[in-house]
Protein backbone atom coordinates (compact mmCIF):
# COMPACT_ATOMS: atom_id res chain seq x y z
CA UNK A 1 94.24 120.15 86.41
CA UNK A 2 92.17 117.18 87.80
CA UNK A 3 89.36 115.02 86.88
CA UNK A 4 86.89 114.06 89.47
CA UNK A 5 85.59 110.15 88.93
CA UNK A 6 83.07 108.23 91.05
CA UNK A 7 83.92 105.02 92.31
CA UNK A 8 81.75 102.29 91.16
CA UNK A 9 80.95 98.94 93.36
CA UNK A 10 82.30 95.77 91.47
CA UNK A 11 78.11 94.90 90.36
CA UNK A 12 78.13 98.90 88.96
CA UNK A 13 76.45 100.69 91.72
CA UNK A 14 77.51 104.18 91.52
CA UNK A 15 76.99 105.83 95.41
CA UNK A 16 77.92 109.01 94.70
CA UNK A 17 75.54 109.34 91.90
CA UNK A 18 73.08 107.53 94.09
CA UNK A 19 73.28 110.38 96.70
CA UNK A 20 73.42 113.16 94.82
CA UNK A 21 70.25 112.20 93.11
CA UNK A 22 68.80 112.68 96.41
CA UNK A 23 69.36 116.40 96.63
CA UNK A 24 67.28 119.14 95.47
CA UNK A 25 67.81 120.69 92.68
CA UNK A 26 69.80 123.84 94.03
CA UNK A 27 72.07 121.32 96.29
CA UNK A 28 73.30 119.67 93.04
CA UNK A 29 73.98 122.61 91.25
CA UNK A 30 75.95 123.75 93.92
CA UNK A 31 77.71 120.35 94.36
CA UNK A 32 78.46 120.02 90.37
CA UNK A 33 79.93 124.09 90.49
CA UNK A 34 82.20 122.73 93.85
CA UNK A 35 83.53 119.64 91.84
CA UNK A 36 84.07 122.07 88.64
CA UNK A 37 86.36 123.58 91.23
CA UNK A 38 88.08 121.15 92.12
CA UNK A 39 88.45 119.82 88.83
CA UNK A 40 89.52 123.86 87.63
CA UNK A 41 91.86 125.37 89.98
CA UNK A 42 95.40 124.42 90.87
CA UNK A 43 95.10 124.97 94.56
CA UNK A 44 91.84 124.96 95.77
CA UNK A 45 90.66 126.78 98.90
CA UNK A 46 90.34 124.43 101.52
CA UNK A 47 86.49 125.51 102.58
CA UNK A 48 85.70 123.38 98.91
CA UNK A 49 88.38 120.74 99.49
CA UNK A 50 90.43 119.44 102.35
CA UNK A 51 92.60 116.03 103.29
CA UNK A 52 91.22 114.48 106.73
CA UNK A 53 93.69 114.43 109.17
CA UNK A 54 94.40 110.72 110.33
CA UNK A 55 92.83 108.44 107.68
CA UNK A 56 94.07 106.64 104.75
CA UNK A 57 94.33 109.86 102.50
CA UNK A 58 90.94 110.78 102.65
CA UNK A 59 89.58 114.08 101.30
CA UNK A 60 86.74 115.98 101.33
CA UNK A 61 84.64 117.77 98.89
CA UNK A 62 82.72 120.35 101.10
CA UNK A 63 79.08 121.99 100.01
CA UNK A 64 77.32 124.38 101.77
CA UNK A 65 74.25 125.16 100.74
CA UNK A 66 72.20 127.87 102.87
CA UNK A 67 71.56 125.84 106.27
CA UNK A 68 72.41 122.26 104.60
CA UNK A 69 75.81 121.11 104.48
CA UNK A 70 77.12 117.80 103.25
CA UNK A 71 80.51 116.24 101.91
CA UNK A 72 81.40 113.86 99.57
CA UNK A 73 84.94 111.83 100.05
CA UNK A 74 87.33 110.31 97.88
CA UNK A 75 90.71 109.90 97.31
CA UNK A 76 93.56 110.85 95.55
CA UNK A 77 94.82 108.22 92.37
CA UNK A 78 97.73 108.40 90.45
CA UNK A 79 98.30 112.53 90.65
CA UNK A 80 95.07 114.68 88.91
CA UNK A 81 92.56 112.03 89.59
CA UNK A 82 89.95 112.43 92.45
CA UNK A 83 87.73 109.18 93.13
CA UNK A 84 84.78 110.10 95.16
CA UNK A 85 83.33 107.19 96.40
CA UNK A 86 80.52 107.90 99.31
CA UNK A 87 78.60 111.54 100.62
CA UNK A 88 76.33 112.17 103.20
CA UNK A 89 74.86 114.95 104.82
CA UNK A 90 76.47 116.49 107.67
CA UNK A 91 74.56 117.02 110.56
CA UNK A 92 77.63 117.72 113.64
CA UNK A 93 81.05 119.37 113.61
CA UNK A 94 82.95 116.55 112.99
CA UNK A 95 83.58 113.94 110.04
CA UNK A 96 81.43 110.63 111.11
CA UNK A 97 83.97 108.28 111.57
CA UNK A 98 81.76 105.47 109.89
CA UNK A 99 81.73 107.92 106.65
CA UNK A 100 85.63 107.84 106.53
CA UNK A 101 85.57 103.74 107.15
CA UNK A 102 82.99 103.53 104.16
CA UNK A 103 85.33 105.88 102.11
CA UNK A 104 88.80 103.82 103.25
CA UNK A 105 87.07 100.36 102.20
CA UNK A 106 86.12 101.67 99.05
CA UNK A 107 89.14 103.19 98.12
CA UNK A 108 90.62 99.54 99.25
CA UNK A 109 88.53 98.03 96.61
CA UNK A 110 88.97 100.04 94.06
CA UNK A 111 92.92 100.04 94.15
CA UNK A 112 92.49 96.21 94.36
CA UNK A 113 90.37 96.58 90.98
CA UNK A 114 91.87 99.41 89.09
CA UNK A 115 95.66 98.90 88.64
């Protein structure tokens, strides 16, 4: 269906990795099952995966695990692939807004590099 890719800085920092390697055990279990979704299922229930309304075609990968929640964001590249490029824990209701900038300039850069 899709693959799910992490976007790599032009030196080969990997953020995505970076931050889940900051999780517990449990919280990257449950992260790896959520991106197995996305990667599985044709249409994918929008609690696991979402497009934010009024970016640059932002989406969301959404994991809740017991009390924590936290997100990782990407984009969409030429059909089936998803390019995650930044997550973060999410402590209010909303998206932070410097999240979605972060995930915008990366997906800038990485269309710039990747034609």
């Amino acid at each position: 269906m899709r693959e799910v890719i992490f976007y790599r800085t032009a030196d080969g920092n990997c953020p995505v990795k970076d931050f889940l390697r900051t999780l517990p055990s449990k919280q990257r279990q449950k992260a790896t099952w959520v991106i197995g979704l996305v990667e599985e299922i044709a249409i994918v229930p929008r609690q696991y995966f979402k497009k934010l309304t009024g970016t640059d075609d932002i989406w969301e990968i959404r994991v809740d695990s017991g009390s924590d929640t936290f997100r990782l964001l990407g984009f969409l590249h030429k059909g089936n692939l998803v390019v995650l490029t930044n997550g973060f824990a999410k402590k209010s209701q909303q998206t932070p807004r410097s999240e979605i900038v972060i995930a915008e300039e990366r997906k800038k850069d990485y269309l710039r590099r990747v034609k």
